[in-house]
N, C-alpha and C. Protein backbone atom coordinates (compact mmCIF):
# COMPACT_ATOMS: atom_id res chain seq x y z
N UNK A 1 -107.03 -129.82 -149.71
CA UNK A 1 -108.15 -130.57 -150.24
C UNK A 1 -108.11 -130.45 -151.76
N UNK A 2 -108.29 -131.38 -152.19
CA UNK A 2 -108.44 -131.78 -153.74
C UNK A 2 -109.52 -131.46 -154.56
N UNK A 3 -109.84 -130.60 -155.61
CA UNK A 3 -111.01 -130.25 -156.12
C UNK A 3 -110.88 -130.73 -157.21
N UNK A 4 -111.67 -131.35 -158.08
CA UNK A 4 -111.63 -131.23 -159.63
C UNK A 4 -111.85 -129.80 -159.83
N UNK A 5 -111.23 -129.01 -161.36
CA UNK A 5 -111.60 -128.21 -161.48
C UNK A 5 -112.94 -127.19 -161.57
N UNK A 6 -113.88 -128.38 -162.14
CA UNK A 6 -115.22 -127.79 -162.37
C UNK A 6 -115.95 -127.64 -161.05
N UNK A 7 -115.83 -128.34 -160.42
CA UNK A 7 -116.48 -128.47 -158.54
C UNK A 7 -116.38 -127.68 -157.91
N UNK A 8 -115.22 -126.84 -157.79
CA UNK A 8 -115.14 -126.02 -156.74
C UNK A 8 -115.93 -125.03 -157.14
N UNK A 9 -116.70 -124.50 -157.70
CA UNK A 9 -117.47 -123.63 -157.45
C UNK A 9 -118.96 -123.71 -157.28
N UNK A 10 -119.51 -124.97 -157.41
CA UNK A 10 -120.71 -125.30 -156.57
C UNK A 10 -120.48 -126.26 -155.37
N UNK A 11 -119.74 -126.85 -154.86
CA UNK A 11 -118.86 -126.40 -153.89
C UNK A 11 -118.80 -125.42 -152.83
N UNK A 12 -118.51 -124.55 -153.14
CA UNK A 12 -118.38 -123.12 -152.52
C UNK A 12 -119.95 -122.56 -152.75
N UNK A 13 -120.47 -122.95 -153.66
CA UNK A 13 -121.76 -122.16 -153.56
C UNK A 13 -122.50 -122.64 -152.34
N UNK A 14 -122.30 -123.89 -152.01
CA UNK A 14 -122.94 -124.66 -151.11
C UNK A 14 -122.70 -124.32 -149.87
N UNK A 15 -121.32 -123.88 -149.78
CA UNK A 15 -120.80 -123.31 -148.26
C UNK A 15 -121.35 -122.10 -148.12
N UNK A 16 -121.70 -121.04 -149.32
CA UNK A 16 -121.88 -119.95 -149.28
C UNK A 16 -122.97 -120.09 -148.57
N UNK A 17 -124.42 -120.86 -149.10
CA UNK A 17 -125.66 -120.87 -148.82
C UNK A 17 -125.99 -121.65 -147.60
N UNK A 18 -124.58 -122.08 -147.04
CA UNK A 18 -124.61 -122.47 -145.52
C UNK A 18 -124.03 -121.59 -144.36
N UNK A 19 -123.52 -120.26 -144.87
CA UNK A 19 -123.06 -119.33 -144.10
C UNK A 19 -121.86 -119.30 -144.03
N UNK A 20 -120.95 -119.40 -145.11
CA UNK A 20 -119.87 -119.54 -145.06
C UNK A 20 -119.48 -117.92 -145.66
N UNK A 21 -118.59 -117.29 -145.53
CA UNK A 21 -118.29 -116.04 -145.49
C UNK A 21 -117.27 -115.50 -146.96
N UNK A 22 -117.67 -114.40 -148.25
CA UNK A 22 -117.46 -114.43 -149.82
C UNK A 22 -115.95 -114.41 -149.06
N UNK A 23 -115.30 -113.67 -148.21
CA UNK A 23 -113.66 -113.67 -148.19
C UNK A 23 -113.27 -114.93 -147.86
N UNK A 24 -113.50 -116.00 -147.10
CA UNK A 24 -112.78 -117.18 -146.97
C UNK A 24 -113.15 -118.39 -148.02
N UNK A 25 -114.10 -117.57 -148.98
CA UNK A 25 -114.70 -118.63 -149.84
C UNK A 25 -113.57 -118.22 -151.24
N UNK A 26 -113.19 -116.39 -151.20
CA UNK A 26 -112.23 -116.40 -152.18
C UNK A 26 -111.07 -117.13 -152.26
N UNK A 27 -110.41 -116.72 -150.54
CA UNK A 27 -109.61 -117.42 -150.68
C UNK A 27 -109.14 -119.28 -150.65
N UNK A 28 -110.28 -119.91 -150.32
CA UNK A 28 -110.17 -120.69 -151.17
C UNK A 28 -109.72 -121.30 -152.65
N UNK A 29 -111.15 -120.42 -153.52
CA UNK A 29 -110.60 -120.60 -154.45
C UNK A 29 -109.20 -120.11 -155.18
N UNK A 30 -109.01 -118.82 -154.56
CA UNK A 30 -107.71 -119.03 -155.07
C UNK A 30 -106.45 -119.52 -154.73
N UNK A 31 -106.39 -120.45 -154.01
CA UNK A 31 -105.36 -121.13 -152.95
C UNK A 31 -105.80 -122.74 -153.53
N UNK A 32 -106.76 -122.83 -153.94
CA UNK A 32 -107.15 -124.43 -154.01
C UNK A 32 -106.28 -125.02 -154.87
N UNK A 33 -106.68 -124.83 -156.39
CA UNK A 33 -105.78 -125.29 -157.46
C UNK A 33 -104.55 -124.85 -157.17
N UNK A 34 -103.60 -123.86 -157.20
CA UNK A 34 -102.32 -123.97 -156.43
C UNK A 34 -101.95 -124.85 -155.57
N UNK A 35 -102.07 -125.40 -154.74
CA UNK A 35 -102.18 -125.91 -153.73
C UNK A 35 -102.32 -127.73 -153.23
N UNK A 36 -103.14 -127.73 -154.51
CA UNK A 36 -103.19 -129.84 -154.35
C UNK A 36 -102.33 -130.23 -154.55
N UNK A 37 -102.56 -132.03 -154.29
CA UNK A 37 -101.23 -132.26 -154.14
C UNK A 37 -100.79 -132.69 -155.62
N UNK A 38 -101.63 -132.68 -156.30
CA UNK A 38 -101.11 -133.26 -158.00
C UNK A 38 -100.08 -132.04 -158.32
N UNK A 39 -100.62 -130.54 -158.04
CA UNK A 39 -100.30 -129.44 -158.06
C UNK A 39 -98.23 -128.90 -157.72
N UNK A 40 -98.73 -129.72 -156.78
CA UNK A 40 -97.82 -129.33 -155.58
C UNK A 40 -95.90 -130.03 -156.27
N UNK A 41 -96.88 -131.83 -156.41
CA UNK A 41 -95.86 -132.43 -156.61
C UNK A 41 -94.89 -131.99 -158.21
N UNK A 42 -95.87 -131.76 -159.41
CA UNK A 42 -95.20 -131.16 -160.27
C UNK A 42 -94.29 -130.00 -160.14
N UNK A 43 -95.02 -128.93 -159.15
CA UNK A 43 -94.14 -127.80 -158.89
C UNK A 43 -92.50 -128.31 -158.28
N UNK A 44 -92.56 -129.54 -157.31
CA UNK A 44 -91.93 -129.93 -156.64
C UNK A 44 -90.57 -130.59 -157.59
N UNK A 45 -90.97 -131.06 -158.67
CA UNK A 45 -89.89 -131.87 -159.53
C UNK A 45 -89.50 -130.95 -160.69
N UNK A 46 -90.42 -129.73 -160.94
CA UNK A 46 -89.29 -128.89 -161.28
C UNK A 46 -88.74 -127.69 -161.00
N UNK A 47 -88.90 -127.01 -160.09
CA UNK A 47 -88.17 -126.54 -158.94
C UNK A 47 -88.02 -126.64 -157.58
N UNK A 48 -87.51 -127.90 -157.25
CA UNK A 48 -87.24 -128.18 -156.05
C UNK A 48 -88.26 -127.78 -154.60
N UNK A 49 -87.53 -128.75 -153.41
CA UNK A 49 -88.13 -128.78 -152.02
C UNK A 49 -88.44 -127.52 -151.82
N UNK A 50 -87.20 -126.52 -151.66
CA UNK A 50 -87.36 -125.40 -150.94
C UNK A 50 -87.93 -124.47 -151.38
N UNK A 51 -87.82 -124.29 -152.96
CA UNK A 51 -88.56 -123.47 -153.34
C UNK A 51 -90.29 -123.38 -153.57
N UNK A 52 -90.68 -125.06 -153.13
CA UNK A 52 -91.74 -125.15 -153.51
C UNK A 52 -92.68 -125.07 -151.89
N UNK A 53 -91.52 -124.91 -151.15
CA UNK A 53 -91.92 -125.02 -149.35
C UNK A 53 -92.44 -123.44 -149.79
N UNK A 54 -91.50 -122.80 -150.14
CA UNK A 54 -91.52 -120.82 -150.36
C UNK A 54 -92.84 -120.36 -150.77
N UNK A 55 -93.33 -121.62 -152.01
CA UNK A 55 -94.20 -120.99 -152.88
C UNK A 55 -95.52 -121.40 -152.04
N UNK A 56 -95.27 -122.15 -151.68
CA UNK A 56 -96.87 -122.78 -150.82
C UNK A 56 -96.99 -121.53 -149.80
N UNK A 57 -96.35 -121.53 -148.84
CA UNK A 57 -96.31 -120.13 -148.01
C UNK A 57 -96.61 -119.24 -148.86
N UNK A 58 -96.27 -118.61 -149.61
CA UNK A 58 -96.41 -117.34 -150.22
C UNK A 58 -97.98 -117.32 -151.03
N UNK A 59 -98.52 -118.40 -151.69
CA UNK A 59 -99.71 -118.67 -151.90
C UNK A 59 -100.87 -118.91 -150.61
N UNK A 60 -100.38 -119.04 -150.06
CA UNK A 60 -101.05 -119.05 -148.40
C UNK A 60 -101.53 -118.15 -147.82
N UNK A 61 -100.23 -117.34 -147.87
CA UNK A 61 -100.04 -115.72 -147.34
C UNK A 61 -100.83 -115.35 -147.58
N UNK A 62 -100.63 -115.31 -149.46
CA UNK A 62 -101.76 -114.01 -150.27
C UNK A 62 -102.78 -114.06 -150.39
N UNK A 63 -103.15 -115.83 -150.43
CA UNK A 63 -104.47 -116.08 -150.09
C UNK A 63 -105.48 -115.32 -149.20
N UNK A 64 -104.98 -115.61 -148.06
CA UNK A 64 -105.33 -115.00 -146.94
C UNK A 64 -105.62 -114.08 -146.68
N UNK A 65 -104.60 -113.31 -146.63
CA UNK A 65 -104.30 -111.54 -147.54
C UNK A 65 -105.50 -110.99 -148.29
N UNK A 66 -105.72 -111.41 -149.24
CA UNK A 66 -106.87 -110.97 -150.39
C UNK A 66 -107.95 -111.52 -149.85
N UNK A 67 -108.41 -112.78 -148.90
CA UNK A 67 -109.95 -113.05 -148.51
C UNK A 67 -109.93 -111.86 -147.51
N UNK A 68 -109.06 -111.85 -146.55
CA UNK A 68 -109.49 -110.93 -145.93
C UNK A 68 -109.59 -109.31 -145.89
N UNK A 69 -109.17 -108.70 -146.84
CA UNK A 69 -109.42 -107.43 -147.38
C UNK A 69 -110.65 -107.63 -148.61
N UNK A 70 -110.89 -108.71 -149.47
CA UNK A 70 -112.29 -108.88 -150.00
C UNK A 70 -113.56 -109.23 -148.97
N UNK A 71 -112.97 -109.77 -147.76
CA UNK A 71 -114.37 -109.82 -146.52
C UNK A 71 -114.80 -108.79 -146.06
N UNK A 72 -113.64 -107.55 -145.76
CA UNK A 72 -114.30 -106.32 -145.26
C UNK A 72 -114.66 -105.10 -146.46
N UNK A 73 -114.34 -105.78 -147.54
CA UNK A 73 -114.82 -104.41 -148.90
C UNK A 73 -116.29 -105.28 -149.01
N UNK A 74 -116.66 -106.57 -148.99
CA UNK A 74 -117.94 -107.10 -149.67
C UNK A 74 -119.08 -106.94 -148.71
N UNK A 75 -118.57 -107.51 -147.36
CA UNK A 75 -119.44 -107.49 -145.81
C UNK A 75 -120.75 -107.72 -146.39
């Protein structure tokens, strides 16, 4: 999903105040801007398919990674 930069965080405030949970809201944000496709495609033309297949996974990963060890330190 595509955010302008300034949005995503009222945005997320909005999910917050709908029960949305601070670890999947981090990792959001930090997976979002990485991640679009304006983002994506620059990464893509200057270092290539595979490496940019690598980097999406690996931004994914850590994403993930860090909401969910910030969900059980914040609770």
């Amino acid at each position: 999903m595509y955010f302008a930069m300034l949005t995503e965080v009222p945005i997320l405030q909005g999910l917050i105040g709908s029960g949305m949970g601070k670890g999947p809201a981090l990792a959001l944000l930090l997976a979002g801007p990485a991640l679009s496709l304006p983002s994506m495609l620059v990464i893509r033309s200057v270092i290539g398919t595979k490496k940019t297949a690598v980097y999406v996974c690996l931004v994914v990963v850590m994403a993930t990674i860090n909401g969910i060890i910030f969900g059980f330190i914040v609770k």
